[in-house]
N, C-alpha and C. Protein backbone atom coordinates (compact mmCIF):
# COMPACT_ATOMS: atom_id res chain seq x y z
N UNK A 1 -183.83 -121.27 9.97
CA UNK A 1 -182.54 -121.43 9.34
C UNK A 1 -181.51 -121.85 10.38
N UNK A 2 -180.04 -121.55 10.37
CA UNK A 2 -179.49 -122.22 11.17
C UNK A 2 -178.88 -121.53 12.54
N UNK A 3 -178.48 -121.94 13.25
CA UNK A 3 -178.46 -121.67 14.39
C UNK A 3 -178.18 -122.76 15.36
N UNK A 4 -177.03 -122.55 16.38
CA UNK A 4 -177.10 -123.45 17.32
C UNK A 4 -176.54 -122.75 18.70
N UNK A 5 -175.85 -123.78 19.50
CA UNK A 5 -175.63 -123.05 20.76
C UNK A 5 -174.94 -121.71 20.90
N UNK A 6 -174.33 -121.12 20.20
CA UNK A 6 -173.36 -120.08 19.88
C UNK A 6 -174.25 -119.05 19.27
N UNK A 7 -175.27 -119.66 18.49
CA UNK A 7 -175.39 -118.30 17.32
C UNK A 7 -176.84 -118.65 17.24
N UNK A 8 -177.87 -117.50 17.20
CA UNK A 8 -179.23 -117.63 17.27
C UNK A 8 -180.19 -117.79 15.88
N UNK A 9 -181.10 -118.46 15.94
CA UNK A 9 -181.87 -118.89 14.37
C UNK A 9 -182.03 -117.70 14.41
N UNK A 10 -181.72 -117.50 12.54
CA UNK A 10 -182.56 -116.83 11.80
C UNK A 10 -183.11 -116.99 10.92
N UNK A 11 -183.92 -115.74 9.96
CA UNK A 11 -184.56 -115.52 8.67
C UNK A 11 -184.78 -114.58 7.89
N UNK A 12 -184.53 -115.25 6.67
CA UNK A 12 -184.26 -114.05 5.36
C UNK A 12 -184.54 -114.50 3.92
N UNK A 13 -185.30 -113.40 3.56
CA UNK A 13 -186.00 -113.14 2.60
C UNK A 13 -185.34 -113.56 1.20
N UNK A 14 -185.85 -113.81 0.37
CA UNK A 14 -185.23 -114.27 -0.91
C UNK A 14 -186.49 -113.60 -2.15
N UNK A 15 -185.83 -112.94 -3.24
CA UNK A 15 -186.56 -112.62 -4.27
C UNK A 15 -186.80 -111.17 -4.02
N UNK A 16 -186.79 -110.41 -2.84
CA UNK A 16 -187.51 -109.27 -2.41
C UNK A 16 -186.69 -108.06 -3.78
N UNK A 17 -185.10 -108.44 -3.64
CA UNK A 17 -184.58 -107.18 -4.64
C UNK A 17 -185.30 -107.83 -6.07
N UNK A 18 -185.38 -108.59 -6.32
CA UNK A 18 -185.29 -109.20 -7.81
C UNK A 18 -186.86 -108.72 -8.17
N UNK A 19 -188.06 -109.00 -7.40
CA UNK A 19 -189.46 -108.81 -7.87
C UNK A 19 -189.94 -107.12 -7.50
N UNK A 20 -188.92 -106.14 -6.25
CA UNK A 20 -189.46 -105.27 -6.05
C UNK A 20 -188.68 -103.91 -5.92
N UNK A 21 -187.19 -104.23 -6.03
CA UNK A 21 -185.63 -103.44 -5.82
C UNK A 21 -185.84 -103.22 -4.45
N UNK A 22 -186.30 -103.60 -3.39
CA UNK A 22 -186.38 -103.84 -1.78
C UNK A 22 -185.08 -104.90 -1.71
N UNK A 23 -184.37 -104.26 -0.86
CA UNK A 23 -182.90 -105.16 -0.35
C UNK A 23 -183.85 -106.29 0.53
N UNK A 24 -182.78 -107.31 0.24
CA UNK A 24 -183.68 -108.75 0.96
C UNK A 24 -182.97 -108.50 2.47
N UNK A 25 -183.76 -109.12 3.53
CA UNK A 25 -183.77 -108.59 4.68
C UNK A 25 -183.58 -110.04 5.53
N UNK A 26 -182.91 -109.92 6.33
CA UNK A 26 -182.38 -111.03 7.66
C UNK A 26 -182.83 -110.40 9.03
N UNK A 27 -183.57 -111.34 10.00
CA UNK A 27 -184.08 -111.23 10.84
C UNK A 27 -183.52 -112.20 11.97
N UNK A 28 -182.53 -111.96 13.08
CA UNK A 28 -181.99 -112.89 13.64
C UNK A 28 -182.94 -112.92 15.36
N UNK A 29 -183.07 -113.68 15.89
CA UNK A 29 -183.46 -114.32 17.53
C UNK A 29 -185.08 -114.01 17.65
N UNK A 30 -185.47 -114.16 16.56
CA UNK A 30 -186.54 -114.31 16.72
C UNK A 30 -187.49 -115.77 16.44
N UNK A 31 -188.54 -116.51 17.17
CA UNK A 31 -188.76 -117.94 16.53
C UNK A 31 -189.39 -117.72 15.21
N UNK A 32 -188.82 -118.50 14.64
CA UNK A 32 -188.67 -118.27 12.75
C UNK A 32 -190.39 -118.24 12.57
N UNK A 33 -191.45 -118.67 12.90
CA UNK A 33 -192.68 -117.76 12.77
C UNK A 33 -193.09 -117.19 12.60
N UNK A 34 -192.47 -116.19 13.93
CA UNK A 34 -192.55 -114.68 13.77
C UNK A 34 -191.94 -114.20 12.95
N UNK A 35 -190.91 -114.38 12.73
CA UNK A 35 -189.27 -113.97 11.48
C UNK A 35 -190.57 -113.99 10.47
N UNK A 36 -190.59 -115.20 9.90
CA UNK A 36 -191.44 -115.26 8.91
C UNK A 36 -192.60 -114.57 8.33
N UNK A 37 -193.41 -114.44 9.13
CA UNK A 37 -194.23 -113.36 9.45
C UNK A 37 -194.16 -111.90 9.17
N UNK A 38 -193.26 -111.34 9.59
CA UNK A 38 -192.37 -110.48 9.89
C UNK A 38 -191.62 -109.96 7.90
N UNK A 39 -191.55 -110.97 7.63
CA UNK A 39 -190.72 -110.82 6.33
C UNK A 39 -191.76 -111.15 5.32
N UNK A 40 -192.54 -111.59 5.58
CA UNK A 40 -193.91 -111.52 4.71
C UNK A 40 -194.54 -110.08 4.17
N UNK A 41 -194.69 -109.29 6.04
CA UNK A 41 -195.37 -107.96 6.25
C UNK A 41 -194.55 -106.97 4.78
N UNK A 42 -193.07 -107.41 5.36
CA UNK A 42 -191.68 -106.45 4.66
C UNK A 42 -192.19 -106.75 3.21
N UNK A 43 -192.25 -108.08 2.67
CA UNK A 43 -192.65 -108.15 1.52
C UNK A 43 -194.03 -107.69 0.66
N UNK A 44 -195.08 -107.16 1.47
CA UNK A 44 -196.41 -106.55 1.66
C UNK A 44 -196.13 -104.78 1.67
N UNK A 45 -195.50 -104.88 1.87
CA UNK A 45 -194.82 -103.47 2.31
C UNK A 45 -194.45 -103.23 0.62
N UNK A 46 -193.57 -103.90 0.29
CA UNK A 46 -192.87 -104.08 -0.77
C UNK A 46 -193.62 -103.69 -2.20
N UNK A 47 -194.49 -105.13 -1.94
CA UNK A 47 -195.45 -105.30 -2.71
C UNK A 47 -196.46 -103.78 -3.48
N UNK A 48 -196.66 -103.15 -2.21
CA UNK A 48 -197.30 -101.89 -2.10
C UNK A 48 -196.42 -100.64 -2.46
N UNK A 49 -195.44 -100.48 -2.71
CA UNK A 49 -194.46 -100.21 -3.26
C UNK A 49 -193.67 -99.25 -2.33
N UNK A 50 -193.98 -99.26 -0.70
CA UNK A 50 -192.73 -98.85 0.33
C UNK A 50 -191.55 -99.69 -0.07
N UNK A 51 -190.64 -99.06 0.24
CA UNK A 51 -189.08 -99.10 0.00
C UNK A 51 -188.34 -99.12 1.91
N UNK A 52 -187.53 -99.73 2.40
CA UNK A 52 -186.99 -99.78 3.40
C UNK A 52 -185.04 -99.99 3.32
N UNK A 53 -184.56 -98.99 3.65
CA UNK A 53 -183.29 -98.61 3.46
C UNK A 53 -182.46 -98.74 5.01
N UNK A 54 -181.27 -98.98 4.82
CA UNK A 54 -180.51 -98.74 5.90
C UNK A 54 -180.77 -97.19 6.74
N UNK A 55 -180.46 -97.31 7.55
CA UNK A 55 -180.64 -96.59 8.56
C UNK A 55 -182.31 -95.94 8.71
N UNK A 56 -183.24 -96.37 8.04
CA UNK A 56 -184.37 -96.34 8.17
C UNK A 56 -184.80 -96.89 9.63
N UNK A 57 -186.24 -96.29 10.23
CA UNK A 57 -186.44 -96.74 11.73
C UNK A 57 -187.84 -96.64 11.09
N UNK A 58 -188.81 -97.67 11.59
CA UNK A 58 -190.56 -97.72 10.92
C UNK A 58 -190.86 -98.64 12.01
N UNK A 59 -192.20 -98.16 12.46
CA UNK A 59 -193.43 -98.65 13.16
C UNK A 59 -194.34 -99.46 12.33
N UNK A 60 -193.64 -99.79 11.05
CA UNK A 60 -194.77 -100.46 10.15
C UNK A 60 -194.76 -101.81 9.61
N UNK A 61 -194.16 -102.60 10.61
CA UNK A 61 -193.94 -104.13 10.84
C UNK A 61 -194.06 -104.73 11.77
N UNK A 62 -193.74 -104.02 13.30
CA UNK A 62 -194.42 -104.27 14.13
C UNK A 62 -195.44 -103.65 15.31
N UNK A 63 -195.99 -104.34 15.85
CA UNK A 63 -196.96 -103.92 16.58
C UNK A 63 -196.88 -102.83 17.80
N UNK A 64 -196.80 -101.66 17.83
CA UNK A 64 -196.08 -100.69 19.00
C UNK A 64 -194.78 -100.93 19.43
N UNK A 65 -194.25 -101.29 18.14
CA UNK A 65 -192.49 -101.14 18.66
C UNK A 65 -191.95 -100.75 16.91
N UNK A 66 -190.81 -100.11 17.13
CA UNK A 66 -190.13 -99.28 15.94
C UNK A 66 -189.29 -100.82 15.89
N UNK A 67 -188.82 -100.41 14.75
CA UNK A 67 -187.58 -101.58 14.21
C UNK A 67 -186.48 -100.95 13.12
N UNK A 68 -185.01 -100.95 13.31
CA UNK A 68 -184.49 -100.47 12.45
C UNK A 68 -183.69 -101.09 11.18
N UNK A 69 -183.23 -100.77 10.06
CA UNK A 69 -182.75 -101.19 9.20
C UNK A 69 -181.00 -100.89 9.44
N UNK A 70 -180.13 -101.89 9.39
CA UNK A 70 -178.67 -101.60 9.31
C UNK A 70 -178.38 -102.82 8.33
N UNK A 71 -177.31 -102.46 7.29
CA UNK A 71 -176.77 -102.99 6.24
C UNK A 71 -176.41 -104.22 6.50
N UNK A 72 -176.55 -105.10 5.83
CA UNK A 72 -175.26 -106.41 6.10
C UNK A 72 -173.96 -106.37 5.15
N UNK A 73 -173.38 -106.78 5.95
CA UNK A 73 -172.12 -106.55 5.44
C UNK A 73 -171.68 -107.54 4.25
N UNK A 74 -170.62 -107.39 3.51
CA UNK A 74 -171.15 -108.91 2.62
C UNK A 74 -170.45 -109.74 2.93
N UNK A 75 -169.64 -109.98 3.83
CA UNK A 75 -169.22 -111.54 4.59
C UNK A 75 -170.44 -111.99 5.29
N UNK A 76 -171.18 -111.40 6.16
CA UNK A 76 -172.25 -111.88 6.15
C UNK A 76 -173.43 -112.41 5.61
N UNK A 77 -173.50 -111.53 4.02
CA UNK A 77 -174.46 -111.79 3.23
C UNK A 77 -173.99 -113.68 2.91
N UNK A 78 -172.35 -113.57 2.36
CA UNK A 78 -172.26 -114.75 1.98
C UNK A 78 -172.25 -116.10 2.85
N UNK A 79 -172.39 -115.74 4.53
CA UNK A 79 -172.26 -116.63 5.42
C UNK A 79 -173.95 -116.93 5.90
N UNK A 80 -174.92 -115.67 5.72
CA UNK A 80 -176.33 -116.16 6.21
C UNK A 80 -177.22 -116.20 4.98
N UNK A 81 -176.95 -115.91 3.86
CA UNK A 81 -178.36 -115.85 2.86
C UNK A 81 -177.90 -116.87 1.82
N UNK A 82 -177.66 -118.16 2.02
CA UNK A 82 -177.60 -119.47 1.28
C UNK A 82 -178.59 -119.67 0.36
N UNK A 83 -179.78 -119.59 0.50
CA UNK A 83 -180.47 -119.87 -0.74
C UNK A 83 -180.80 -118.13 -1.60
N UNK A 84 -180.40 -117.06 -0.93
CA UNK A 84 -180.66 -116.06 -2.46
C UNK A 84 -179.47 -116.11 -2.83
N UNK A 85 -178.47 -116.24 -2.10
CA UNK A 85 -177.30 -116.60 -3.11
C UNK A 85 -177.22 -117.54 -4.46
N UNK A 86 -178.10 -118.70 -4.26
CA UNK A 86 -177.81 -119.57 -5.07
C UNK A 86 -179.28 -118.82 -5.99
N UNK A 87 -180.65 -118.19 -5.45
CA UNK A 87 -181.84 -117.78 -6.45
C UNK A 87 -180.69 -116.52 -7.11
N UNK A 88 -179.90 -116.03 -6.70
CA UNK A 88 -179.73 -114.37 -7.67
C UNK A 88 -178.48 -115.44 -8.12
N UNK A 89 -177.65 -116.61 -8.34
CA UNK A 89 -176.33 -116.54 -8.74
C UNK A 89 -175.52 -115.42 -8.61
N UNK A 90 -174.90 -115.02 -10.11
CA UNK A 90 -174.19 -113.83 -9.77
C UNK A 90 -174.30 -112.46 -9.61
N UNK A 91 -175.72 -112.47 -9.56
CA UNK A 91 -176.41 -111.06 -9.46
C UNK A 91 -176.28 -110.68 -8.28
N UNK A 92 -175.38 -109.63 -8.03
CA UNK A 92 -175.49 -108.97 -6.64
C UNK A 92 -176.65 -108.86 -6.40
N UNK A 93 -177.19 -108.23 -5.09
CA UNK A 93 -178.24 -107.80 -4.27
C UNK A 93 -177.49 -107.24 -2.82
N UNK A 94 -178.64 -106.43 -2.64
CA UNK A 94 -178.36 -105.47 -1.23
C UNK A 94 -178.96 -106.76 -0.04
N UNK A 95 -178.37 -106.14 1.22
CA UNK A 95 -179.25 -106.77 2.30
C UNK A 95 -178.89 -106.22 3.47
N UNK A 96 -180.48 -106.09 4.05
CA UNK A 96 -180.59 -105.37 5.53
C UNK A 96 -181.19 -106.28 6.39
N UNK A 97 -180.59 -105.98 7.43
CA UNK A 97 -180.88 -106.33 8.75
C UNK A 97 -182.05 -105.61 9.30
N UNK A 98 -183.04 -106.35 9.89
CA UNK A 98 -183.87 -105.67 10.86
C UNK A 98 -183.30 -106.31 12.07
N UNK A 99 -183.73 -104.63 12.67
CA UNK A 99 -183.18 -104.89 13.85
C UNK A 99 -184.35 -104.73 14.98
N UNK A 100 -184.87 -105.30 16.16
CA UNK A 100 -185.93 -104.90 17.05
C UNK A 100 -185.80 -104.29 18.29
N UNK A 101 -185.97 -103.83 19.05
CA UNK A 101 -185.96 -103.11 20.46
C UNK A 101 -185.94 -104.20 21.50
N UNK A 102 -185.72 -104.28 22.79
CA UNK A 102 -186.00 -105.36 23.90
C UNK A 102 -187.37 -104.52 23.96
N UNK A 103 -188.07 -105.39 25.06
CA UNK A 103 -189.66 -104.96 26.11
C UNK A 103 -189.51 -103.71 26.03
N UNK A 104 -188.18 -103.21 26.68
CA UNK A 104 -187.72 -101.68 26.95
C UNK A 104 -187.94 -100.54 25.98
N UNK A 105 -187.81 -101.02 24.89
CA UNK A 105 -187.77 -100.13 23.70
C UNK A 105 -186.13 -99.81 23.24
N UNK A 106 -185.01 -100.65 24.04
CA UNK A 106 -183.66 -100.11 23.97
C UNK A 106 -183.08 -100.87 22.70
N UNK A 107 -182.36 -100.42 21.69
CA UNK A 107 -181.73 -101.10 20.15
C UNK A 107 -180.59 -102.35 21.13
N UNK A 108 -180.17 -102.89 20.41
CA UNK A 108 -178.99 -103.94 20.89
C UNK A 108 -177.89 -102.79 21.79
N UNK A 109 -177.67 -101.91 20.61
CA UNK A 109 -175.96 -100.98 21.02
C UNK A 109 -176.78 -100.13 22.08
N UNK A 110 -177.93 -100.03 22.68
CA UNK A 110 -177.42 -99.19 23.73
C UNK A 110 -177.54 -99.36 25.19
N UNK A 111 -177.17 -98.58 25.64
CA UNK A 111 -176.69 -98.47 27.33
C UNK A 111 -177.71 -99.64 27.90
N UNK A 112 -177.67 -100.54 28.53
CA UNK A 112 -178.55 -100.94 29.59
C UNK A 112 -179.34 -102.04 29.12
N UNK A 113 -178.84 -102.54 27.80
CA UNK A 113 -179.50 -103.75 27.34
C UNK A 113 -178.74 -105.28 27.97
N UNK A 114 -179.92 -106.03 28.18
CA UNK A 114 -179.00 -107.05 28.50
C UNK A 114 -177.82 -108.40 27.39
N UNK A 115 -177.32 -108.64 28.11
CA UNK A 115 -175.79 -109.22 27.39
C UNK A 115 -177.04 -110.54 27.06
N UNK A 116 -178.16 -111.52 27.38
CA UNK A 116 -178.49 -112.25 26.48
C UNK A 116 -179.46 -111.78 25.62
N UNK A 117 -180.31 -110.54 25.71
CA UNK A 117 -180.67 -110.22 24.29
C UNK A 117 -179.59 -109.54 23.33
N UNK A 118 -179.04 -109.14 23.68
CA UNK A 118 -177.16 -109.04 22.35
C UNK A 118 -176.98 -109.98 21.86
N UNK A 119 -176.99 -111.40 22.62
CA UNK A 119 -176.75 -112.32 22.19
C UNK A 119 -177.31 -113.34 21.17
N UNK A 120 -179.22 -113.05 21.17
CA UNK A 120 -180.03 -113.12 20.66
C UNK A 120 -180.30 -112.49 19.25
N UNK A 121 -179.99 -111.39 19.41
CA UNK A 121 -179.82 -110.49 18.33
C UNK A 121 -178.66 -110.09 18.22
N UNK A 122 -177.40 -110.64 17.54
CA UNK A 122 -175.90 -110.08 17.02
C UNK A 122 -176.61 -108.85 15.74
N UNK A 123 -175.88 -107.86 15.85
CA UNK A 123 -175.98 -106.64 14.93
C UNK A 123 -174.94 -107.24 13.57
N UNK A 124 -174.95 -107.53 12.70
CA UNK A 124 -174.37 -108.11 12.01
C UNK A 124 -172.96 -107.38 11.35
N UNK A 125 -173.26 -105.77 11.14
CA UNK A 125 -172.36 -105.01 10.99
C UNK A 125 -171.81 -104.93 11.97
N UNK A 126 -171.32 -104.94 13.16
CA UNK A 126 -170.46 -104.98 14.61
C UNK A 126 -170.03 -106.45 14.87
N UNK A 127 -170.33 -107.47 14.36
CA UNK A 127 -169.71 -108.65 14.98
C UNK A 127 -169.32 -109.53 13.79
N UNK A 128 -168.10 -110.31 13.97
CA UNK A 128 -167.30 -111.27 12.99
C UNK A 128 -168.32 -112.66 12.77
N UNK A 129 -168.30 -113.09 11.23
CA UNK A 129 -168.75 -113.78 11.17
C UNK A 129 -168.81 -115.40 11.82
N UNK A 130 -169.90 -115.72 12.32
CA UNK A 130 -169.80 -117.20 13.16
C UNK A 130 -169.11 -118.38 12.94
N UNK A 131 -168.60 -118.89 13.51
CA UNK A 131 -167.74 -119.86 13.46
C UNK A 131 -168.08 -120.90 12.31
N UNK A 132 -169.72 -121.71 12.84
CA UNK A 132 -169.95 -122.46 11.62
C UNK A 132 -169.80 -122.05 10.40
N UNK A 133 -170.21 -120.45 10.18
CA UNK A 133 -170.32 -119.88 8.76
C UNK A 133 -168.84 -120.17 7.46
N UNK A 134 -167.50 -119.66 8.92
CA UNK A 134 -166.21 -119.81 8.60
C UNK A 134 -166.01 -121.29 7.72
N UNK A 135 -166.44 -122.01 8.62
CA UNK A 135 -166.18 -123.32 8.40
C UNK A 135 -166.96 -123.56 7.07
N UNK A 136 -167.83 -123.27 6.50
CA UNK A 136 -168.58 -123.67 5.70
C UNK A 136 -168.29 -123.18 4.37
N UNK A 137 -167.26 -122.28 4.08
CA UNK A 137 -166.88 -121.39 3.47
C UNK A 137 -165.16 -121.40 2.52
C-alpha cells in the first residue's frame, strides 16, 4: 500500500469485521509479504473463531515474538484503510493495529528502541496523521 520517503508501507485487511466480527487490522514497516502473510494468519485465526482485541498481546502470529493489538484511531482509519472504506461504505467497522517488537523484544514506546525502527513502525494512536493522507482528504 502506500508509503514513501516520510511514511513506511503498509497493510490492511479488508472484510475481516464483516465475514467474522474480528476488527480489520493494519500492519505498518513491514515488506508487504510478510504484512500479507501476517494478515492472512489473523484471518485464519479468525476463521477458527479467535477474536483479537485492543490491548491484546499473542504469540500466535508470529514466530517467537509476541505482537500487540492498539486501536486505530479513526482519522487514521479514514487516512490508511481506502479500500474497506469503500468494501463496508457506511458501515462502520473497528480497526487494530498490530504492533511487533524490534530483534530485542522492545514495543516501539519503550526505553531504548531505536528512532529508525519508530520510524518504521509509527504507533498510529500516538502520531498525527501523514501528510499525504491530509492532502488526500
Amino acid at each position: 500500500m502506500h508509503g514513501d520517503d516520510q511514511w513506511p508501507e503498509f497493510a490492511y485487511s479488508v472484510g475481516l469485521y464483516r465475514n467474522y466480527q474480528q476488527a480489520e487490522v493494519i500492519i505498518l514497516g513491514l515488506p508487504l509479504e510478510r504484512a500479507h502473510a501476517i494478515l492472512n494468519l489473523i484471518g485464519d485465526e479468525a476463521r477458527a473463531g479467535r477474536r483479537f482485541a485492543a490491548g491484546d498481546v499473542t504469540d500466535a502470529v508470529l514466530n517467537d515474538y509476541a505482537v500487540s493489538f492498539r486501536e486505530v484511531p479513526s482519522d487514521h482509519v479514514k487516512a490508511h484503510f481506502g479500500w474497506a472504506l469503500w468494501y463496508y461504505g457506511e458501515e462502520a467497522f473497528p480497526a487494530l493495529q498490530l504492533v511487533y517488537p524490534d530483534r530485542d523484544r522492545r514495543w516501539p514506546w519503550e526505553s531504548g528502541v531505536s528512532d529508525s525502527f519508530r520510524s518504521r513502525q509509527p504507533v498510529l494512536e500516538e502520531v498525527a496523521v501523514p501528510a499525504w493522507a491530509r492532502q488526500r482528504h
